[in-house]
C-alpha atoms as a PDB file:
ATOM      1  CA  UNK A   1     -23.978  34.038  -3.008  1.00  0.00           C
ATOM      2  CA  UNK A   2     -22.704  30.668  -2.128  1.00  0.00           C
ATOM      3  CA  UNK A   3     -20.857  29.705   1.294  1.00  0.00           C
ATOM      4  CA  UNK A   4     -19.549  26.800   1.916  1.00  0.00           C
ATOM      5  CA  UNK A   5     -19.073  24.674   5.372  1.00  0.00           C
ATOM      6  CA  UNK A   6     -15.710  23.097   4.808  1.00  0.00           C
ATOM      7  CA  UNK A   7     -13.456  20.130   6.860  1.00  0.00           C
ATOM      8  CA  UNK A   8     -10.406  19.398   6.027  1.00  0.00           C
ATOM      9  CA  UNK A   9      -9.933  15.424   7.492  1.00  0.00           C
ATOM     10  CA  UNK A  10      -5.994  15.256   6.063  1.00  0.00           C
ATOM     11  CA  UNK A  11      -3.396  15.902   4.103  1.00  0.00           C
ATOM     12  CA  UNK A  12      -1.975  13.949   1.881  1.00  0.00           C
ATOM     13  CA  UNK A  13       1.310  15.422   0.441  1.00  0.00           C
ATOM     14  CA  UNK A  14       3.365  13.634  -2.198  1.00  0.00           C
ATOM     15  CA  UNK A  15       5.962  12.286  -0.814  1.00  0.00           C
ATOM     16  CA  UNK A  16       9.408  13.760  -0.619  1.00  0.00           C
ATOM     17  CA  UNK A  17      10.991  11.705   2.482  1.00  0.00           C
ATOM     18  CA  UNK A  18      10.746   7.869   2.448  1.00  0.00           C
ATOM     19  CA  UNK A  19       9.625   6.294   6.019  1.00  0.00           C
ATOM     20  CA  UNK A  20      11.849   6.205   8.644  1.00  0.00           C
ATOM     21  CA  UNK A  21      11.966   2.654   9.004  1.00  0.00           C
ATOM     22  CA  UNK A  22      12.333   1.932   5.430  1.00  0.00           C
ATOM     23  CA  UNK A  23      15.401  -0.318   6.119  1.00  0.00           C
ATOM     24  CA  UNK A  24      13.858  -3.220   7.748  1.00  0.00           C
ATOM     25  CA  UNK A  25      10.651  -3.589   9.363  1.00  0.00           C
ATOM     26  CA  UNK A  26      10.442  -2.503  12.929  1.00  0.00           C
ATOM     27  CA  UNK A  27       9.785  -4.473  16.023  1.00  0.00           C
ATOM     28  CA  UNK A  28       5.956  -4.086  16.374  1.00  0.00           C
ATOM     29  CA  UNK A  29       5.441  -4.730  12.514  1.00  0.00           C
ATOM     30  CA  UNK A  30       3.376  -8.078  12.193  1.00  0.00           C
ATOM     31  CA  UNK A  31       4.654 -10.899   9.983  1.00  0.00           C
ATOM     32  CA  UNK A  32       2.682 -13.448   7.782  1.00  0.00           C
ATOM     33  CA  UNK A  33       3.716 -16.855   6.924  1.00  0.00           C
ATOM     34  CA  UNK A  34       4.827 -16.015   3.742  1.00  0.00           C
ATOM     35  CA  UNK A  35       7.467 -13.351   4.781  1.00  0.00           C
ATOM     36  CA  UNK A  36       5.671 -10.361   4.452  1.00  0.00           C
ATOM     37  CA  UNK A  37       5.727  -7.744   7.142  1.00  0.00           C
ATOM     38  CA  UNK A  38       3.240  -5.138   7.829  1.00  0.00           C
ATOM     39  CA  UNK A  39       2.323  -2.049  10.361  1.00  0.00           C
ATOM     40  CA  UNK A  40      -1.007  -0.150   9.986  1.00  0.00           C
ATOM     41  CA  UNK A  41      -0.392   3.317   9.708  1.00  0.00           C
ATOM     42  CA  UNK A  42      -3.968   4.422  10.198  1.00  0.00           C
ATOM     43  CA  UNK A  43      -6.947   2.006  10.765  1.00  0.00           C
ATOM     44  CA  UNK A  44      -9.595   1.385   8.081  1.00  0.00           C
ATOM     45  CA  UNK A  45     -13.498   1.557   8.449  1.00  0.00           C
ATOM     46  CA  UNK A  46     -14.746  -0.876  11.383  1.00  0.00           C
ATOM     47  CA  UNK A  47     -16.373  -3.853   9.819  1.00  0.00           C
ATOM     48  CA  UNK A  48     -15.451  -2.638   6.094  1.00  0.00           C
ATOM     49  CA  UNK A  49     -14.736  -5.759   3.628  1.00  0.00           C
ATOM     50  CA  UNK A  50     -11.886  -7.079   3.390  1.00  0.00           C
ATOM     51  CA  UNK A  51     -10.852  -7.527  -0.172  1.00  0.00           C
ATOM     52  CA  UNK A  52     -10.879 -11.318  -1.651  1.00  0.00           C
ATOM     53  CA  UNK A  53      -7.854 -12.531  -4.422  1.00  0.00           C
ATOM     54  CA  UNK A  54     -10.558 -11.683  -7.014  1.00  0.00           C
ATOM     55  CA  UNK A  55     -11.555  -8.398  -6.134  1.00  0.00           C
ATOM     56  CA  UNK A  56     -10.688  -5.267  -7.950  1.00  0.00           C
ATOM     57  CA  UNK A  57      -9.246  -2.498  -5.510  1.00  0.00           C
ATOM     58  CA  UNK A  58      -8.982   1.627  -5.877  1.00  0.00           C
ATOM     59  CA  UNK A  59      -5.665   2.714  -3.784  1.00  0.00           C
ATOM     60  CA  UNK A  60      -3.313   5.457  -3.250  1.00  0.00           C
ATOM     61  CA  UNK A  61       0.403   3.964  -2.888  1.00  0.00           C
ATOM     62  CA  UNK A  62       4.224   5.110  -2.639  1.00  0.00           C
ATOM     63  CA  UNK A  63       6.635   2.740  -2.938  1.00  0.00           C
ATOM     64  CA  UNK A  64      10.559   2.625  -2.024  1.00  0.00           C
ATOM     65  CA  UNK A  65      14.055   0.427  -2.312  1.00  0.00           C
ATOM     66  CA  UNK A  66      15.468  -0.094   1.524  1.00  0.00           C
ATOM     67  CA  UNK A  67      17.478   2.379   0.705  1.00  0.00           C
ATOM     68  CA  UNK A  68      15.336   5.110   0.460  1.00  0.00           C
ATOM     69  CA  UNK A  69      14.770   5.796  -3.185  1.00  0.00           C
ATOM     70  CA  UNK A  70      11.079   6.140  -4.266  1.00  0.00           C
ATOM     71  CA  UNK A  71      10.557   4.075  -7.262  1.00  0.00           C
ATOM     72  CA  UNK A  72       7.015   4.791  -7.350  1.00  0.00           C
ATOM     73  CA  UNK A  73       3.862   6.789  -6.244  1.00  0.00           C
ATOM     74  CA  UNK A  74       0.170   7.404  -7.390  1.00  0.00           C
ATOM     75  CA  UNK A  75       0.706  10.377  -5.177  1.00  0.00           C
ATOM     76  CA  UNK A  76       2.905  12.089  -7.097  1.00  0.00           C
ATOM     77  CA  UNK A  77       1.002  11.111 -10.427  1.00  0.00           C
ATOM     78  CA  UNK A  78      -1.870  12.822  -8.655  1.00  0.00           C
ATOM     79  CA  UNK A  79      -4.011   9.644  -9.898  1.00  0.00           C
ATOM     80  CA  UNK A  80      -5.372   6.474  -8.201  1.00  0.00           C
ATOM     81  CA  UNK A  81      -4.301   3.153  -9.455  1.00  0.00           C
ATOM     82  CA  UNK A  82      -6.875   0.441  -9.615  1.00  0.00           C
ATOM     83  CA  UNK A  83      -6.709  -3.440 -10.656  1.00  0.00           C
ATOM     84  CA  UNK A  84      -7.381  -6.841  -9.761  1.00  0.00           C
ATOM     85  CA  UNK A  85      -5.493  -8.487  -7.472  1.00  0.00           C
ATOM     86  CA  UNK A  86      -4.423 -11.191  -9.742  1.00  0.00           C
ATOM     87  CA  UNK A  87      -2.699  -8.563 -11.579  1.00  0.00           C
ATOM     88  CA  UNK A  88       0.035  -7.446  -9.525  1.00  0.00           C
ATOM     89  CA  UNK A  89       3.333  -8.661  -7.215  1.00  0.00           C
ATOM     90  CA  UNK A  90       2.221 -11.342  -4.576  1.00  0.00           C
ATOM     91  CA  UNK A  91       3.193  -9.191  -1.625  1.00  0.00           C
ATOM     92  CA  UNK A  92       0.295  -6.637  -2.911  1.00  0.00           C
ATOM     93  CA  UNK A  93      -2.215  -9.734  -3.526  1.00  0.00           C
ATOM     94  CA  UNK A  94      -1.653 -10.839   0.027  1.00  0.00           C
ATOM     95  CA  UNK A  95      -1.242  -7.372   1.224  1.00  0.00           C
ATOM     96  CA  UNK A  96      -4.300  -5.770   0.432  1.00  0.00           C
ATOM     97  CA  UNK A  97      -6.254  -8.694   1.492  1.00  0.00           C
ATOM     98  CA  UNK A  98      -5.684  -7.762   5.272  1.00  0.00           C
ATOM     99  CA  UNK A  99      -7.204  -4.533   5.046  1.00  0.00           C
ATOM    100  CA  UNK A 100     -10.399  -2.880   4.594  1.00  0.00           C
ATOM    101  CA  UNK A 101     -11.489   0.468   2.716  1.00  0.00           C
ATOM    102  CA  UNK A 102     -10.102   3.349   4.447  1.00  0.00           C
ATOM    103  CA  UNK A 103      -6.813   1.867   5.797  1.00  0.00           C
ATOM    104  CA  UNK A 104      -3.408   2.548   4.908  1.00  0.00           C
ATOM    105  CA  UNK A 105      -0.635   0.076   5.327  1.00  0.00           C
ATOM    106  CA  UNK A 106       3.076   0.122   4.914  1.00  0.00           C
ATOM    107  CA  UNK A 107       4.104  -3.224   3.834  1.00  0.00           C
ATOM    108  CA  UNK A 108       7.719  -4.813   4.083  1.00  0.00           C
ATOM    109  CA  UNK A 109       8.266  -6.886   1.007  1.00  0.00           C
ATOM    110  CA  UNK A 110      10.474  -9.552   0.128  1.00  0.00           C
ATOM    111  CA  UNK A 111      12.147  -9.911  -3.161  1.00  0.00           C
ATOM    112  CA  UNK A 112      10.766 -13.217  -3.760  1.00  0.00           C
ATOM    113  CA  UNK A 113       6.927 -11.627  -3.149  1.00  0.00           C
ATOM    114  CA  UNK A 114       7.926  -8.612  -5.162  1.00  0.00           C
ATOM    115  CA  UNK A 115       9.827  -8.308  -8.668  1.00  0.00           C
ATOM    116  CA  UNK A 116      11.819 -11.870  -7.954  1.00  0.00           C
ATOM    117  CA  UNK A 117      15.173  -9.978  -9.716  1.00  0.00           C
ATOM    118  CA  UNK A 118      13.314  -9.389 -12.888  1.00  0.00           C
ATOM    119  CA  UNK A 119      15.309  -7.032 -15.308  1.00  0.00           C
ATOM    120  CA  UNK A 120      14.113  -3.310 -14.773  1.00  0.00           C
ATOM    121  CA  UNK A 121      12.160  -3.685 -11.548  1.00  0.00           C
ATOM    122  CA  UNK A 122      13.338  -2.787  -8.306  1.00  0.00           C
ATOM    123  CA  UNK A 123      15.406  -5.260  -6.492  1.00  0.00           C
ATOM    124  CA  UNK A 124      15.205  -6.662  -3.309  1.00  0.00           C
ATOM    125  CA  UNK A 125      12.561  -5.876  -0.591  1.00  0.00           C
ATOM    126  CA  UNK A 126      10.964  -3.172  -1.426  1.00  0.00           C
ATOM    127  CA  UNK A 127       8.354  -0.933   0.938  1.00  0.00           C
ATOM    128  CA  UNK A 128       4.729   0.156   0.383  1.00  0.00           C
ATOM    129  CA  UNK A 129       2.622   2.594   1.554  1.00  0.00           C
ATOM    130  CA  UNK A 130      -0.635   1.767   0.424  1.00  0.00           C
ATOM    131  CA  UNK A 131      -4.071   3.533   1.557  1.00  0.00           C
ATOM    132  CA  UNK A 132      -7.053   0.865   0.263  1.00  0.00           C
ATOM    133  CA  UNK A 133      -9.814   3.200  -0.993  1.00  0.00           C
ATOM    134  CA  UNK A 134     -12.306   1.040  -2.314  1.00  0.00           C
ATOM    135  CA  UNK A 135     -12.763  -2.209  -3.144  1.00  0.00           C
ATOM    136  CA  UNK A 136     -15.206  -4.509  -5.458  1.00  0.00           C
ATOM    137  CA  UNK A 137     -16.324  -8.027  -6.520  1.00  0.00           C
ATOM    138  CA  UNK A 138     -14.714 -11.051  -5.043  1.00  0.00           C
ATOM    139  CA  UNK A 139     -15.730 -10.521  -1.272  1.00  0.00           C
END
């Protein structure tokens, strides 16, 4: 006989709505420099490690058009993604550098930090939720 002592922390359903702000950031997002806007949806271990531009990060991510339309999800794939943070659109590189294992984040992303208009991408800002997992090297 086995038993088992079970919690269940969350769920994570794909998703099937987008966010209800997907149209624009709201008021209490927080904006960098560069034009990106962000909101923590759910805070991160206290004193993780903030990933560095040449660490390799484990996430779980949906992302849609402003106009609701989900374009893509790791989620639905039932599969993390993981890469280097060289390797992907500069509002991710910047992005993901704010947060630390555990967190998840729905960026605001500007078309010139995201696909820049290139030929089957998604145009235009584009929104992110993106729960950092793990990350490695580059700290």
């Amino acid at each position: 006989m086995l038993v088992f002592d079970v919690e269940l922390l969350e769920v994570s359903p794909a998703p099937t709505v987008p966010p209800p702000d997907v149209a624009a950031p709201p008021s209490d997002a927080q904006k960098t420099p560069s034009g990106l806007a962000y909101k923590v949806l759910r805070p991160g271990k206290s004193g993780g490690a903030r990933p560095s531009k040449t660490s390799r990060v484990t996430v779980h991510y949906s992302g849609w058009t402003t106009d609701g339309k989900l374009f893509d999800s790791s989620l639905t794939r039932g599969q993390t993604a993981s890469f280097g943070l060289t390797d992907v659109i500069e509002g991710w590189t910047e992005g993901l550098q704010l947060m630390v294992p555990g967190e998840k984040t729905r960026f605001w992303i500007p078309e010139r930090l995201a696909y820049k208009g290139q030929n089957g991408r998604p145009k235009g800002m584009l929104v992110f939720d993106v729960e950092l997992l793990s990350t490695t090297g580059g700290q």
